[in-house]
C-alpha atoms as a PDB file:
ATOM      1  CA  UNK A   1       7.576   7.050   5.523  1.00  0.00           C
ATOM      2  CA  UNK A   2       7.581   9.991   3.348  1.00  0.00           C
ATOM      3  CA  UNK A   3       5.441  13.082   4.070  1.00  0.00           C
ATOM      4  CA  UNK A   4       4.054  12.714   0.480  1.00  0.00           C
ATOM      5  CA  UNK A   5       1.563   9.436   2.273  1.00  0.00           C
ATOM      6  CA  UNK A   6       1.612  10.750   5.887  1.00  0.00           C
ATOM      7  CA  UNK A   7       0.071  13.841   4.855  1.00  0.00           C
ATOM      8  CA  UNK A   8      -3.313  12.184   2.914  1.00  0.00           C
ATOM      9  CA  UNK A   9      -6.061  11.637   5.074  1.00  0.00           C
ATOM     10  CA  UNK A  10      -6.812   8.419   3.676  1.00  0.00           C
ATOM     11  CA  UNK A  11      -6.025   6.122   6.717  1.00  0.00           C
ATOM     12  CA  UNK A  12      -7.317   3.784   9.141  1.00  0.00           C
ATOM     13  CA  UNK A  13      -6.774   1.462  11.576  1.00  0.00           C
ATOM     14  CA  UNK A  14      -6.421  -2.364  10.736  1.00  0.00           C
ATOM     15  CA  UNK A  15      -7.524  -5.483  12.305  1.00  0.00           C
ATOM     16  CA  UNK A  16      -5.307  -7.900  10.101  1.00  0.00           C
ATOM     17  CA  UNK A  17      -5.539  -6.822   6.512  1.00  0.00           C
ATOM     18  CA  UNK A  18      -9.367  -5.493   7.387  1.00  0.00           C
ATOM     19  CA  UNK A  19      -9.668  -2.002   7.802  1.00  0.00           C
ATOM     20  CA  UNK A  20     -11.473  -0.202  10.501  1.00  0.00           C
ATOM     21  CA  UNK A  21     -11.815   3.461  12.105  1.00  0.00           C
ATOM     22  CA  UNK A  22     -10.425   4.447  15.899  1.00  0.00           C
ATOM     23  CA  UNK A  23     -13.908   3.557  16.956  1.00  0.00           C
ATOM     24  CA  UNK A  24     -13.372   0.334  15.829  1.00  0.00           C
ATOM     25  CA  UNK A  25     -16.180  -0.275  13.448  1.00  0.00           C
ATOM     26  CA  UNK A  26     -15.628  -1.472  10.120  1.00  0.00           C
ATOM     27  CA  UNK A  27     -13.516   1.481   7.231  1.00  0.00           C
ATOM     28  CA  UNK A  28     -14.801   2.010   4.139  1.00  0.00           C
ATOM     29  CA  UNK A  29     -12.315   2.351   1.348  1.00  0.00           C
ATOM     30  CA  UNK A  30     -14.890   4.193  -0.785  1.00  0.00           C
ATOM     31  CA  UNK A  31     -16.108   6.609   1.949  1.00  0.00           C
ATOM     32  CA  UNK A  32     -14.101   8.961   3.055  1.00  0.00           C
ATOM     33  CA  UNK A  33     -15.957  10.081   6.263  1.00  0.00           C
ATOM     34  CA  UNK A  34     -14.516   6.522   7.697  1.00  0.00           C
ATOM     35  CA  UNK A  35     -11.022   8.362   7.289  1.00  0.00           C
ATOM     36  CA  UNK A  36      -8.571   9.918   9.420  1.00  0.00           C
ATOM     37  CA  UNK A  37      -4.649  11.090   9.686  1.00  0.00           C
ATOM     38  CA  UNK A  38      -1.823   9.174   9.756  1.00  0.00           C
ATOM     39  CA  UNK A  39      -1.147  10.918  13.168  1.00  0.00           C
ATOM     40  CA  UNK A  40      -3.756   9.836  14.066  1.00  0.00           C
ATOM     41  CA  UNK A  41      -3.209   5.730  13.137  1.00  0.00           C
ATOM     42  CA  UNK A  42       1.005   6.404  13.470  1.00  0.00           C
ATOM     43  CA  UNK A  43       0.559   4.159  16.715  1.00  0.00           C
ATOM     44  CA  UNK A  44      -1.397   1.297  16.154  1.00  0.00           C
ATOM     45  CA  UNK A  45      -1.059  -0.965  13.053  1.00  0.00           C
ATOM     46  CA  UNK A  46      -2.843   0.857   9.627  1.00  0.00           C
ATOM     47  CA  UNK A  47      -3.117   1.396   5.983  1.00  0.00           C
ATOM     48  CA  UNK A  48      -4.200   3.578   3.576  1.00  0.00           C
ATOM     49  CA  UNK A  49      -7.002   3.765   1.115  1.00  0.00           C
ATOM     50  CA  UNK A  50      -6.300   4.451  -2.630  1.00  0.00           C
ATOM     51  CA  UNK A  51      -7.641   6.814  -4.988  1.00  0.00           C
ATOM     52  CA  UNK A  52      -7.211  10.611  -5.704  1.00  0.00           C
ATOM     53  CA  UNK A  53      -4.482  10.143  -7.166  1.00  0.00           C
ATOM     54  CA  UNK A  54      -2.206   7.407  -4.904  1.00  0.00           C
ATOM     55  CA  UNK A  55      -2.025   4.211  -6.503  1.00  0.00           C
ATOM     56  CA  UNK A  56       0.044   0.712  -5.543  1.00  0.00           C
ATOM     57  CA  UNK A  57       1.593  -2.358  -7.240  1.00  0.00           C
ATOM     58  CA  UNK A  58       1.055  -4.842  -4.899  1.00  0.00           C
ATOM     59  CA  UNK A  59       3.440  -7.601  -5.574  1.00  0.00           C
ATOM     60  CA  UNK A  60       3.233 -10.872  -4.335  1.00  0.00           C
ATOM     61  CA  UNK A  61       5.520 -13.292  -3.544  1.00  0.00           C
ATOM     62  CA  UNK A  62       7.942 -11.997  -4.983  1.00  0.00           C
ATOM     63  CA  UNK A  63      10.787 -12.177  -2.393  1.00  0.00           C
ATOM     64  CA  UNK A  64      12.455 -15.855  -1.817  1.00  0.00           C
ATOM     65  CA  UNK A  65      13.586 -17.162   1.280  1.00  0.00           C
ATOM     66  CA  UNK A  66      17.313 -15.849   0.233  1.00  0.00           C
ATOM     67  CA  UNK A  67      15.889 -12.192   0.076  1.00  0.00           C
ATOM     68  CA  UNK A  68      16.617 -12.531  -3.883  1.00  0.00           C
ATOM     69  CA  UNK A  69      13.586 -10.746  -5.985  1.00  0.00           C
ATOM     70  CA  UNK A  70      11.232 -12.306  -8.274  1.00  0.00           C
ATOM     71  CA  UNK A  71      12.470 -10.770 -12.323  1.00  0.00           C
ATOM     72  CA  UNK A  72       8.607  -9.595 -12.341  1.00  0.00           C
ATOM     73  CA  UNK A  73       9.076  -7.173  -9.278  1.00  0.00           C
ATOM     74  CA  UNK A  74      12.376  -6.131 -10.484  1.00  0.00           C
ATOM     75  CA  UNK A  75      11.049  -5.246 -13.611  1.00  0.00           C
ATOM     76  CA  UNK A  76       8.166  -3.147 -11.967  1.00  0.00           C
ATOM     77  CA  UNK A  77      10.591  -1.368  -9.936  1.00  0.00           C
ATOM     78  CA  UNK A  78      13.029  -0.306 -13.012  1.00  0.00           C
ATOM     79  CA  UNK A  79       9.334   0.405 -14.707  1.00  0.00           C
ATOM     80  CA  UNK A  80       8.250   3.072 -11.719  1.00  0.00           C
ATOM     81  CA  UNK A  81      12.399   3.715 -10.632  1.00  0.00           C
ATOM     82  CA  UNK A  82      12.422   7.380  -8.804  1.00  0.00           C
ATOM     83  CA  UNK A  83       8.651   7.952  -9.418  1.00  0.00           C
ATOM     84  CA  UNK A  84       8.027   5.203  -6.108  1.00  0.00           C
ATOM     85  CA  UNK A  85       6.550   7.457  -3.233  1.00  0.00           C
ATOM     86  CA  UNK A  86       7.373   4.184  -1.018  1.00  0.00           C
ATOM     87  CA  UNK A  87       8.245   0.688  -1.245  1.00  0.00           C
ATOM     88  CA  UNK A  88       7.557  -1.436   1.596  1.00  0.00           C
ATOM     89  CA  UNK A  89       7.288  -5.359   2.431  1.00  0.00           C
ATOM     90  CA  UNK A  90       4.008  -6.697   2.535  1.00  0.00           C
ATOM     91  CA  UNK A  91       2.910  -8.019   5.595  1.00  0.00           C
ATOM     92  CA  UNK A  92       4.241 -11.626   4.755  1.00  0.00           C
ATOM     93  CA  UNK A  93       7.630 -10.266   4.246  1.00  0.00           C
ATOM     94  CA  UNK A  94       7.998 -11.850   1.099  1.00  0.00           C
ATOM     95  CA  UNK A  95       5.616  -9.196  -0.725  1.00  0.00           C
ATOM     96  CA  UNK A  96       6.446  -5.476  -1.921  1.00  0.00           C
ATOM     97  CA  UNK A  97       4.137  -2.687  -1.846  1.00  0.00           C
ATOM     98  CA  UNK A  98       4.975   0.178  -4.585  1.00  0.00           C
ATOM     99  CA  UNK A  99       3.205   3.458  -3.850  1.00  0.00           C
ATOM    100  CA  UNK A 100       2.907   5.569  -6.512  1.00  0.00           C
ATOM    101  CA  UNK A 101       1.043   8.496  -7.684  1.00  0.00           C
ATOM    102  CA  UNK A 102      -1.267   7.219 -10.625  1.00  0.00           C
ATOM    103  CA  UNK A 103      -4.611   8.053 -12.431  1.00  0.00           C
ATOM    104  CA  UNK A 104      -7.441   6.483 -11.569  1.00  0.00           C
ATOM    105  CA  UNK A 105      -8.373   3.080 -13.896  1.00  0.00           C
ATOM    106  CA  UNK A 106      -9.694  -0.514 -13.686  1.00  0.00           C
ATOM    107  CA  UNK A 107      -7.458  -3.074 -11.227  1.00  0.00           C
ATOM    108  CA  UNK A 108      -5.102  -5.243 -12.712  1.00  0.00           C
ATOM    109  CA  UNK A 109      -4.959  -8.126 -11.150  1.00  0.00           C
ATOM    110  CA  UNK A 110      -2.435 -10.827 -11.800  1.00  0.00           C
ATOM    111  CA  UNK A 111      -0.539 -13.585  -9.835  1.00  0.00           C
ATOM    112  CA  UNK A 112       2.674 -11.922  -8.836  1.00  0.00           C
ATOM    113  CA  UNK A 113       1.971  -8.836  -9.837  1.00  0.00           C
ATOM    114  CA  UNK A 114      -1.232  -6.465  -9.307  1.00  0.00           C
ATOM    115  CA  UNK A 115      -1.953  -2.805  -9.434  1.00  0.00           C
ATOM    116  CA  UNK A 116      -4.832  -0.938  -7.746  1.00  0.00           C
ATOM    117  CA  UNK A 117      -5.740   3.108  -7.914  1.00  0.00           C
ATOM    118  CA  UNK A 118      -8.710   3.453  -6.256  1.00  0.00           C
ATOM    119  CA  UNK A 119     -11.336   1.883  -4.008  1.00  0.00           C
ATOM    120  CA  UNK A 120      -9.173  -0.395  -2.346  1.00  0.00           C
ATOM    121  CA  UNK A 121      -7.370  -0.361   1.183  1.00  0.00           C
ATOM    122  CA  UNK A 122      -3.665  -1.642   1.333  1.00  0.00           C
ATOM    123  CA  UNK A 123      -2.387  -2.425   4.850  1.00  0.00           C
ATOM    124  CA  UNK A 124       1.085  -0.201   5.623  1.00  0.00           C
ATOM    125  CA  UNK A 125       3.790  -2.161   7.355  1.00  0.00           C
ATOM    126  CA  UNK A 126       6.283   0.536   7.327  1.00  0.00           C
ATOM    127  CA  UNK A 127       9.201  -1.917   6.533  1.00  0.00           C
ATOM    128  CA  UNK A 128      10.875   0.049   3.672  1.00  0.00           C
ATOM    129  CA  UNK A 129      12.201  -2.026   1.231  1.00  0.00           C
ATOM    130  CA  UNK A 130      15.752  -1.112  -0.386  1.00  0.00           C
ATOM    131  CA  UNK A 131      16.913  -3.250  -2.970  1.00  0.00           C
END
């Protein structure tokens, strides 16, 4: 995982897809004092929060059981090509997270295809995806 995510401190622990701090109680993807390093998270399953400038497309479903990608995540990845910080599968393996640096705006939210920039918590699998 590149240096350009490890270094944020925008990252908790995770219990499933629910994110808490090293104590343990619930993470709050809006306050920051609920935070930490990735150092400190490196060893235990995590994610990161969005905002400040980090952004994801979180894509959905979008890899088939022959590893072949869904036309609406290829044509995200040609969209963000070398700007991608980090592309990972998604916890269900058959999902992509694209981590990108992006202004703040409203979610869009779709069925394959969403993209977030703030206020939200994406859990990190650290399975780099290379198409």
């Amino acid at each position: 995982m590149p240096s350009t995510l490890t270094a944020l401190p925008r990252w908790t622990r995770r219990l499933g897809k629910r994110p808490v701090q090293l104590s343990g109680k619930p993470a709050s993807s809006t306050d920051p004092s609920t935070w930490t390093t990735h150092e400190r998270v490196a060893r235990s399953d995590h994610g990161v929060m969005l905002g400040e400038g980090l952004a994801c497309w979180d894509l959905d479903g979008v890899i088939d059981e022959d590893g072949a990608l869904h036309p609406d995540a290829a044509a995200v990845l040609r969209s963000v090509g070398t700007r991608a910080l980090w592309v990972e599968r998604s916890m269900s393996g058959r999902g992509l997270h694209v981590f990108v640096r992006g202004e703040e705006g409203p979610a869009r939210v779709g069925q394959r295809v969403s993209y977030y920039s703030w206020g939200r918590f994406i859990a990190v699998t650290g399975d780099r995806y290379a198409a």
